[in-house]
C-alpha atoms as a PDB file:
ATOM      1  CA  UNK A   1     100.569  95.091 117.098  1.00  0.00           C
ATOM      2  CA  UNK A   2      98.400  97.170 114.330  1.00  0.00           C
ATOM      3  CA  UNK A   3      98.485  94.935 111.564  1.00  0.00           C
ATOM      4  CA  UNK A   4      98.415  96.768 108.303  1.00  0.00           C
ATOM      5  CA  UNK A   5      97.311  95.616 104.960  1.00  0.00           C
ATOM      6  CA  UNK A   6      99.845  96.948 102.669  1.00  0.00           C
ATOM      7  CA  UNK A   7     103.627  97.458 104.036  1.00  0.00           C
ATOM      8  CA  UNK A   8     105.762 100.007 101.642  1.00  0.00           C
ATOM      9  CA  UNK A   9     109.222  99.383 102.765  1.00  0.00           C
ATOM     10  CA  UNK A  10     111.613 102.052 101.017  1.00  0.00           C
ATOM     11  CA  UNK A  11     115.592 102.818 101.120  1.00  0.00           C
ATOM     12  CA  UNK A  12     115.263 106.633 101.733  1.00  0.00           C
ATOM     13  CA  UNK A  13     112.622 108.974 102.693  1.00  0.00           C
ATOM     14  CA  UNK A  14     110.729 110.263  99.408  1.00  0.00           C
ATOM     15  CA  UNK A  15     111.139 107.047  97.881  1.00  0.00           C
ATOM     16  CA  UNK A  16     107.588 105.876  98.562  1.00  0.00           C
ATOM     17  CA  UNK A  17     105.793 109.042  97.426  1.00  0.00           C
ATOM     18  CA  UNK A  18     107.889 109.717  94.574  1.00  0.00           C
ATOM     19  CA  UNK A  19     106.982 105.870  93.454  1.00  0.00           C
ATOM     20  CA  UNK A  20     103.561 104.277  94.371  1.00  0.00           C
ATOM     21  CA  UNK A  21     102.423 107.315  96.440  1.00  0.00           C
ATOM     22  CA  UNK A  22      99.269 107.409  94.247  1.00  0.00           C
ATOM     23  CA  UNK A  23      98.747 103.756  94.637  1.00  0.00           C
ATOM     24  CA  UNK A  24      98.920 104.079  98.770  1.00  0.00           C
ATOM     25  CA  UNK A  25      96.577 106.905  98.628  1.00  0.00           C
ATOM     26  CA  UNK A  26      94.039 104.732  96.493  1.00  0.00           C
ATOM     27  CA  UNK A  27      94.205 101.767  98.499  1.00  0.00           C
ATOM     28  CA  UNK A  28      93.917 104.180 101.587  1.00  0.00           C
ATOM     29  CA  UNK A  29      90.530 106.053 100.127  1.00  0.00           C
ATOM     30  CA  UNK A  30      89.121 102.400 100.028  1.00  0.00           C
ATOM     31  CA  UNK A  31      89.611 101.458 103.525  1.00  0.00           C
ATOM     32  CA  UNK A  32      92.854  99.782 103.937  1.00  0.00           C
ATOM     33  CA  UNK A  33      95.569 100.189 106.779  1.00  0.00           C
ATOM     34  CA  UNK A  34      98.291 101.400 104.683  1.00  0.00           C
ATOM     35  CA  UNK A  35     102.270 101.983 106.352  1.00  0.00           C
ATOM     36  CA  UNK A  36     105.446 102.616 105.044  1.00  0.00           C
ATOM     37  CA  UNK A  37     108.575 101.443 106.174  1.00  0.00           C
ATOM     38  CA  UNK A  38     111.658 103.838 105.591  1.00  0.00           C
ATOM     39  CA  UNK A  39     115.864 101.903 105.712  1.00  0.00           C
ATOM     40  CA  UNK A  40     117.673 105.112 105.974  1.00  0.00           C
ATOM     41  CA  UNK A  41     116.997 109.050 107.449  1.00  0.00           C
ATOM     42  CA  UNK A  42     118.652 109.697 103.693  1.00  0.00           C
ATOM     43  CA  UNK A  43     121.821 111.391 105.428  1.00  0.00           C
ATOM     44  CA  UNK A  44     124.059 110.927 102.594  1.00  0.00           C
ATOM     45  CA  UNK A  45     121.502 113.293 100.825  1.00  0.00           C
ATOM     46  CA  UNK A  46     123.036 116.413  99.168  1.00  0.00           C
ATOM     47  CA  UNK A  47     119.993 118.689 100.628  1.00  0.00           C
ATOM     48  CA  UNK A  48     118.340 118.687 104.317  1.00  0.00           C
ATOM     49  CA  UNK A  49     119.512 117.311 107.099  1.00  0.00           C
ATOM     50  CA  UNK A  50     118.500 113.530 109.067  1.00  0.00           C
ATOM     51  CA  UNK A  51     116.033 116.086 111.290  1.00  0.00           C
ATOM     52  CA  UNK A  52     114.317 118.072 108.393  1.00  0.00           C
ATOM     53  CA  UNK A  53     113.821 114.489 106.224  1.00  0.00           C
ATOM     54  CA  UNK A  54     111.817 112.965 109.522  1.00  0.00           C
ATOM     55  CA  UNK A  55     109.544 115.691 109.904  1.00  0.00           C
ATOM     56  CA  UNK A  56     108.357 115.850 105.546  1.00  0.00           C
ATOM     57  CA  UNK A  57     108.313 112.277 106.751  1.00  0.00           C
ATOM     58  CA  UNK A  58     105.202 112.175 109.089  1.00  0.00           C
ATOM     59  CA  UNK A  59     103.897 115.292 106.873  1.00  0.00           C
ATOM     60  CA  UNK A  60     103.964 113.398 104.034  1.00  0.00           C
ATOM     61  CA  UNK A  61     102.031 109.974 106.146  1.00  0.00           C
ATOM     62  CA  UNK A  62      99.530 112.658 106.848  1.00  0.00           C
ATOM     63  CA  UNK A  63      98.896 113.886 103.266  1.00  0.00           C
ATOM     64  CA  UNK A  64      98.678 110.039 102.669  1.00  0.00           C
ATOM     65  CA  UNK A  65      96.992 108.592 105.594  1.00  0.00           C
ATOM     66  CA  UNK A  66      99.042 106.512 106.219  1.00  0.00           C
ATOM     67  CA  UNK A  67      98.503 104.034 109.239  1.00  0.00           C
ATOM     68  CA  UNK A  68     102.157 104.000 110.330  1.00  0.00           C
ATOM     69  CA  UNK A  69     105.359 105.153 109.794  1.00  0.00           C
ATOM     70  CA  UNK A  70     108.563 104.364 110.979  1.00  0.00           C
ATOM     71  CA  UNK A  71     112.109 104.655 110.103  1.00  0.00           C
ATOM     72  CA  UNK A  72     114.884 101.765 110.966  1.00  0.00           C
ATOM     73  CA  UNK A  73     117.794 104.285 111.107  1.00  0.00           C
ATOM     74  CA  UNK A  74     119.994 101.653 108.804  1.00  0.00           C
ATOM     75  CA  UNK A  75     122.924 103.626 107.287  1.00  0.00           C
ATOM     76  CA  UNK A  76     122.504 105.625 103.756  1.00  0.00           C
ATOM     77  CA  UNK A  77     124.656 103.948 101.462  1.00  0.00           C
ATOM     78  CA  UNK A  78     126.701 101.631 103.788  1.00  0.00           C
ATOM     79  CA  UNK A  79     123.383  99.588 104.892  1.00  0.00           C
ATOM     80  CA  UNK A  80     123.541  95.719 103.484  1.00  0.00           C
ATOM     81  CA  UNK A  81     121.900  92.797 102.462  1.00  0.00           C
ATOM     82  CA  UNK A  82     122.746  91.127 105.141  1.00  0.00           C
ATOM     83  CA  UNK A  83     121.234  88.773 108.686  1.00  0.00           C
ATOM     84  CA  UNK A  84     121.822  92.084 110.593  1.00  0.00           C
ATOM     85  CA  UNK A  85     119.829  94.096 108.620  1.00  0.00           C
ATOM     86  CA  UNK A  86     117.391  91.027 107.810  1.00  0.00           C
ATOM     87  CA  UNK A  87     116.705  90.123 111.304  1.00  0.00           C
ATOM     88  CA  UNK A  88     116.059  93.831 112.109  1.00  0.00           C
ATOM     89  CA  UNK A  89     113.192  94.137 109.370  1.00  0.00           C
ATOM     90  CA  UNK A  90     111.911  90.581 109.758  1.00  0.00           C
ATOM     91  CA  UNK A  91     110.982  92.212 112.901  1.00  0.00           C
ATOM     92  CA  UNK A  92     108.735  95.170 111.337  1.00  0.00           C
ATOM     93  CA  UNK A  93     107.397  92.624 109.237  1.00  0.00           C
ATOM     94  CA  UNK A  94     106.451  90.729 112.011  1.00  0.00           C
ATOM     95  CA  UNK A  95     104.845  93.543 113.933  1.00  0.00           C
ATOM     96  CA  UNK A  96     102.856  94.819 110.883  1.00  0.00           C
ATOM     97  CA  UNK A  97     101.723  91.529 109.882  1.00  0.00           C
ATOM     98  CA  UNK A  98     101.281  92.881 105.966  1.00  0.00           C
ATOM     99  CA  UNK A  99      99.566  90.730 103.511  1.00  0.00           C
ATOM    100  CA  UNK A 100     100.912  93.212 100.766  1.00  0.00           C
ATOM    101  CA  UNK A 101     104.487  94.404 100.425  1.00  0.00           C
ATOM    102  CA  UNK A 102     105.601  97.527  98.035  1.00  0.00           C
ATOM    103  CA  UNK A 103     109.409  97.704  97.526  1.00  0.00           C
ATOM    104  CA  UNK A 104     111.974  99.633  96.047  1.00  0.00           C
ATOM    105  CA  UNK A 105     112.921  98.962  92.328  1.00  0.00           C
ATOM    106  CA  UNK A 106     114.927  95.796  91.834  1.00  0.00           C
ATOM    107  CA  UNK A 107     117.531  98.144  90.239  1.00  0.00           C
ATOM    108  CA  UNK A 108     117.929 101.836  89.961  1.00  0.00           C
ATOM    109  CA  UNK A 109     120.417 104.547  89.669  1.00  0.00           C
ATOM    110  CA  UNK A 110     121.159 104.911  93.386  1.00  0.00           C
ATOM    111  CA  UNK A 111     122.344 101.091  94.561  1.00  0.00           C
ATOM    112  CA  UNK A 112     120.629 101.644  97.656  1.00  0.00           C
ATOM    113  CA  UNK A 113     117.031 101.169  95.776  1.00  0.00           C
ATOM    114  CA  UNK A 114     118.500  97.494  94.451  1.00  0.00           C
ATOM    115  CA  UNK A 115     119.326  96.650  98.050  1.00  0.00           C
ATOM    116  CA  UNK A 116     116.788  97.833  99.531  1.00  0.00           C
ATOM    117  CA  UNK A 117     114.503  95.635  97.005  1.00  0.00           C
ATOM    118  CA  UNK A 118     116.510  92.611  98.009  1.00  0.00           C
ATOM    119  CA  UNK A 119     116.723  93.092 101.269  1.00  0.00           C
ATOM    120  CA  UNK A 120     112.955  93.643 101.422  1.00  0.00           C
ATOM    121  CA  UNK A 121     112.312  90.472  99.358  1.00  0.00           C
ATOM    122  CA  UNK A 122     114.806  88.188 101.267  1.00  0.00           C
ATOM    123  CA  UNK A 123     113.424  89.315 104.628  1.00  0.00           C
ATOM    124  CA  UNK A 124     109.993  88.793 103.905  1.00  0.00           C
ATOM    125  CA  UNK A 125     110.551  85.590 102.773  1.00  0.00           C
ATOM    126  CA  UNK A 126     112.520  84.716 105.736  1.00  0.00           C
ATOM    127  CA  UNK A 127     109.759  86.289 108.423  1.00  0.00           C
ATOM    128  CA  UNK A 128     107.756  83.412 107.241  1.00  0.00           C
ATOM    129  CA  UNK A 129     110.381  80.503 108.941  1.00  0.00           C
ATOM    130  CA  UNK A 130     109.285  79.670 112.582  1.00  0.00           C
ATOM    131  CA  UNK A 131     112.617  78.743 113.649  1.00  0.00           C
ATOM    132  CA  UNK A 132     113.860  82.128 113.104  1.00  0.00           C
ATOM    133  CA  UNK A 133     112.845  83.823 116.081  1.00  0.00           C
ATOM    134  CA  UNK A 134     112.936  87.101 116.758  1.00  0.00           C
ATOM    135  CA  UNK A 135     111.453  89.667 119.790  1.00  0.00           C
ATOM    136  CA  UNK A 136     109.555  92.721 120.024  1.00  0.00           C
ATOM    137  CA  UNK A 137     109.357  94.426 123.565  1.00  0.00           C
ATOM    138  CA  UNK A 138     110.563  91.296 125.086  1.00  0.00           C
ATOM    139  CA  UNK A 139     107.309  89.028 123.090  1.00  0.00           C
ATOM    140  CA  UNK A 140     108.327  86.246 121.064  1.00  0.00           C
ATOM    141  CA  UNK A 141     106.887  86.947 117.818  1.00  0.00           C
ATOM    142  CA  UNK A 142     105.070  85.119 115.260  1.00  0.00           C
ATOM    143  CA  UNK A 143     106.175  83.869 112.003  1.00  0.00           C
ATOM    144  CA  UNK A 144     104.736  85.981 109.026  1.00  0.00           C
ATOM    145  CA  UNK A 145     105.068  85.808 105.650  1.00  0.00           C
ATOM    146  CA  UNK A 146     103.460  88.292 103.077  1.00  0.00           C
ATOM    147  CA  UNK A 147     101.085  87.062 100.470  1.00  0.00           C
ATOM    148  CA  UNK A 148     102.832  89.350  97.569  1.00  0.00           C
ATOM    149  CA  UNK A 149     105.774  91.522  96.951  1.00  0.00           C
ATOM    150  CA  UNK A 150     105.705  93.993  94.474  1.00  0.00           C
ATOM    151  CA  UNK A 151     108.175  96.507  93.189  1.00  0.00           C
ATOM    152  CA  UNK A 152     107.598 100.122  92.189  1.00  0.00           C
ATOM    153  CA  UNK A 153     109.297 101.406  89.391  1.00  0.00           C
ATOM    154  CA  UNK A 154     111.943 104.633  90.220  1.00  0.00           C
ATOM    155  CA  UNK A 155     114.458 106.936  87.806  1.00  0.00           C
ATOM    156  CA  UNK A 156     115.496 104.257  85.711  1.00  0.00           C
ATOM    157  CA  UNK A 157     112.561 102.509  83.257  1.00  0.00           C
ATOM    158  CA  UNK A 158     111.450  99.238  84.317  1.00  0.00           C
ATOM    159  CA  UNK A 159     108.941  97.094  82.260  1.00  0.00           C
ATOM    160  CA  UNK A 160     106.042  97.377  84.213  1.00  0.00           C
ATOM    161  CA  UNK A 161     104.095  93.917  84.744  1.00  0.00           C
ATOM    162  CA  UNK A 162     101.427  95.763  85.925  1.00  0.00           C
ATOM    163  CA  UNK A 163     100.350  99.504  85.898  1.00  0.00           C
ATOM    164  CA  UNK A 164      98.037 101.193  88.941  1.00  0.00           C
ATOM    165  CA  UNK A 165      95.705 103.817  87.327  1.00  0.00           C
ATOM    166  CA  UNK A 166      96.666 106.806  89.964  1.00  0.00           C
ATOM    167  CA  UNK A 167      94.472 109.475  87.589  1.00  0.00           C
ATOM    168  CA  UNK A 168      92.297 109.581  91.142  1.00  0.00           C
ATOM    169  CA  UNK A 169      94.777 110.442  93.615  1.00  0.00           C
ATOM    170  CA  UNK A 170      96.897 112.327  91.005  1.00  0.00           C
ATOM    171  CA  UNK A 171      96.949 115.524  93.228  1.00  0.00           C
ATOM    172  CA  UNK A 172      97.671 113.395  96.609  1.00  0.00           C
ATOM    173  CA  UNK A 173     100.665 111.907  95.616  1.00  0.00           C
ATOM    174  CA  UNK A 174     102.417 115.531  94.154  1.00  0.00           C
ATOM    175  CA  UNK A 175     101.059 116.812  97.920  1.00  0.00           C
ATOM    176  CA  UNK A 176     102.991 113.559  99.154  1.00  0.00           C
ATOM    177  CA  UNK A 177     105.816 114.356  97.044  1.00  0.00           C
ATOM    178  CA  UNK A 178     106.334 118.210  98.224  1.00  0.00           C
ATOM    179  CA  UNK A 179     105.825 117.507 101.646  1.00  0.00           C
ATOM    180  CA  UNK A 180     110.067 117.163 101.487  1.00  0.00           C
ATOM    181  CA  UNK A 181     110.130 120.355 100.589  1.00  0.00           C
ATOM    182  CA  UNK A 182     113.804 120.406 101.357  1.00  0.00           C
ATOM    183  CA  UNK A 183     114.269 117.735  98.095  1.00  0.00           C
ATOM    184  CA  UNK A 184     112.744 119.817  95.170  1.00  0.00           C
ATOM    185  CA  UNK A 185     113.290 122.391  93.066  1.00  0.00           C
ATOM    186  CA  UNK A 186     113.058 125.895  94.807  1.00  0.00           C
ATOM    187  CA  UNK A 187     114.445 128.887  93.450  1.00  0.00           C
ATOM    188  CA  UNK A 188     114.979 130.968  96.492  1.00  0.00           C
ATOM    189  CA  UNK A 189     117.359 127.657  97.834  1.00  0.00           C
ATOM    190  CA  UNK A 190     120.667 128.257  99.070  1.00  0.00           C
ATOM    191  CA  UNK A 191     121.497 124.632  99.265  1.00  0.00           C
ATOM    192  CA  UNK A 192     123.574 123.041  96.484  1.00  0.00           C
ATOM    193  CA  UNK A 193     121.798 121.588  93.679  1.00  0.00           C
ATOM    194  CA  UNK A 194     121.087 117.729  93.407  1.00  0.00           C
ATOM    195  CA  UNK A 195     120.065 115.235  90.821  1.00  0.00           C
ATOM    196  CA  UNK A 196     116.107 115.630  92.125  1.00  0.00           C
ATOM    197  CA  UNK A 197     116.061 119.005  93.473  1.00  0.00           C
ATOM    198  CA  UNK A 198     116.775 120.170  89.487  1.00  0.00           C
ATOM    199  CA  UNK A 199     113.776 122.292  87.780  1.00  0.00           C
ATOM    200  CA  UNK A 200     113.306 118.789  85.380  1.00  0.00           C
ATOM    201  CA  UNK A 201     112.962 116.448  87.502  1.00  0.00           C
ATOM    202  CA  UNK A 202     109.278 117.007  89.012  1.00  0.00           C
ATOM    203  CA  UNK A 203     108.599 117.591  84.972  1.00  0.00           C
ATOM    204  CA  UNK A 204     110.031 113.645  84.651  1.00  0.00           C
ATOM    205  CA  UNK A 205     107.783 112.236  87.272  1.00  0.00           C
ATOM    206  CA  UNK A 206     104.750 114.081  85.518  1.00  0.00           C
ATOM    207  CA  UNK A 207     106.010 112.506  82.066  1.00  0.00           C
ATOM    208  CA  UNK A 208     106.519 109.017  83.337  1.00  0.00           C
ATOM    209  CA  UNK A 209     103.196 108.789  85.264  1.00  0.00           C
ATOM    210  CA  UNK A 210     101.040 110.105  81.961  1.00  0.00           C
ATOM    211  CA  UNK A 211     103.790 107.617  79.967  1.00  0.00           C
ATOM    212  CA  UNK A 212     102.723 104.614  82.603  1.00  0.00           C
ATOM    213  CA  UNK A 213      98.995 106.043  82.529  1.00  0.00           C
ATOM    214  CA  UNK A 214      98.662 106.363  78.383  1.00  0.00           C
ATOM    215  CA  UNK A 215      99.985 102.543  78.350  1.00  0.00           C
ATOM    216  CA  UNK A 216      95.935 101.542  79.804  1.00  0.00           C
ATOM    217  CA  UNK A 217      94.406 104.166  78.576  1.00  0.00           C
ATOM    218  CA  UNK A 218      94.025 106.566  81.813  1.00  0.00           C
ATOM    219  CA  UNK A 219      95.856 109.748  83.019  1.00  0.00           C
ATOM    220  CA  UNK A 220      98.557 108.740  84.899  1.00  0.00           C
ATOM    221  CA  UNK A 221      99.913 105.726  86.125  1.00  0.00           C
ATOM    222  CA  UNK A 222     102.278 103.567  88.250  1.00  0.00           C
ATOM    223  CA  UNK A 223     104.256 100.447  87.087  1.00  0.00           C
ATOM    224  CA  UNK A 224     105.224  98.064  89.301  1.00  0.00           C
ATOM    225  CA  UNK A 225     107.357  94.646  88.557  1.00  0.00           C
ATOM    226  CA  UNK A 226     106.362  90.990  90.408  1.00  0.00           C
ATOM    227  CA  UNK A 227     107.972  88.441  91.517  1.00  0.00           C
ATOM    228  CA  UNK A 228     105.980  85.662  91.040  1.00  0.00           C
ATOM    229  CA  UNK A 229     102.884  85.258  88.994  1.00  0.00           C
ATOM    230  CA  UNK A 230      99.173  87.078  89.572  1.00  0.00           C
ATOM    231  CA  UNK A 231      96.381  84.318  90.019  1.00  0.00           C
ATOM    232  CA  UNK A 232      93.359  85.707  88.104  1.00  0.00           C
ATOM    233  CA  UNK A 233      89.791  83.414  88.776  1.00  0.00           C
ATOM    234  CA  UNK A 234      88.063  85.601  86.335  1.00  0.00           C
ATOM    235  CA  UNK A 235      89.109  87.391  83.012  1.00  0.00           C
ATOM    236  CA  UNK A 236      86.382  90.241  83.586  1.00  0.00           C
ATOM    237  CA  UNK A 237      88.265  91.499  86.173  1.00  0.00           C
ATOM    238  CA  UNK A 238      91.444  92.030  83.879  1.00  0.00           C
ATOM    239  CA  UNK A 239      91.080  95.795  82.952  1.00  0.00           C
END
């Protein structure tokens, strides 16, 4: 078991960098084990193919140096809420031991990044229930339940109850981001076109970062929702 400190669990491929890549890289430059988690090989994608969207997968980790990566193979589109798909990630949970959790946007355009948030939040609450037992490699495992989980804000606009000044690690996450080369815009394509692979949208995720990063006065940001309340000890540490 590697235990990591911060577990990104996301629906498709791309979903991490395009939404708190910046915020993995910054946590990463200060020393912590970060890993991401990815539901789905994105099949149901209009470009690339399962093969092409696992290796920008482990390019992208290394862009963000990332401690782990793994992908649970659940079905794009057709993968549910459900104690199938619970038990499975109550599992990687398990193994990672996070005390942080990143997860998809608790609604979106594409219903798989509402799922995937409540699957994410269900199954991290139930990895914390000792009479739920699960196996890895034949080993009972422990019972583990994450201190936080937080959501990262996607294509629709969230409220932000908090916003992660990325202006740092502005050029790591775009390197993160291209690294599924077979997503984004390119002209010389022969693929057909798709809602993210249009000329706008990299132009969006500029926009909404500097929106997010204007909001506390720094370059770009990312906005992320909670689901239960921040303790703060100190009010000097509110920036």
């Amino acid at each position: 078991m590697s235990k990591l400190d911060i577990l990104v669990i996301a629906a498709h491929p791309d979903d991490a960098e395009l939404g708190c890549s910046g915020t993995i890289a910054a946590h990463v430059a200060k020393g912590y084990k970060v890993g991401i988690v990815d539901l789905t090989h994105g099949e149901m994608g209009t470009r690339g193919t399962p093969e092409i969207r696992l290796e920008e997968s482990a390019a992208a980790a290394k862009v963000l140096g990332l401690s782990a990566r793994e992908n649970m193979g659940f079905r794009d589109i057709f993968f549910k809420d459900d104690e199938s798909h619970q038990l499975e990630l109550i599992k990687v949970i398990r193994k990672y031991q996070p005390d942080i959790v990143l997860a998809n946007a608790i609604s979106d355009r594409h219903p798989d990044h509402g799922k995937g948030a409540s699957l994410a939040t269900n199954s991290c609450f139930m990895s914390g229930l000792r009479r739920i037992e699960t196996t890895l490699d034949g080993v009972l495992q422990e019972a583990w339940r994450p201190k936080f989980v937080y959501h990262y804000i996607q294509n629709n606009y969230i409220e932000p109850d908090f916003i992660f000044d990325i202006t740092p690690h502005w050029d790591t996450k775009i390197a993160s981001i291209l690294a599924f080369k077979s997503q984004f815009f390119d002209p010389s394509s022969k693929e057909p076109v798709s809602f993210i692979s249009s000329p706008e949208f990299l132009p969006f995720i500029e926009s909404r970062a500097r929106e997010l990063g204007h909001r506390i006065m720094a370059k770009y940001g990312e906005g992320f929702t909670v689901e239960r309340f921040i303790g703060v000890q100190d009010l000097f540490d509110l920036k």
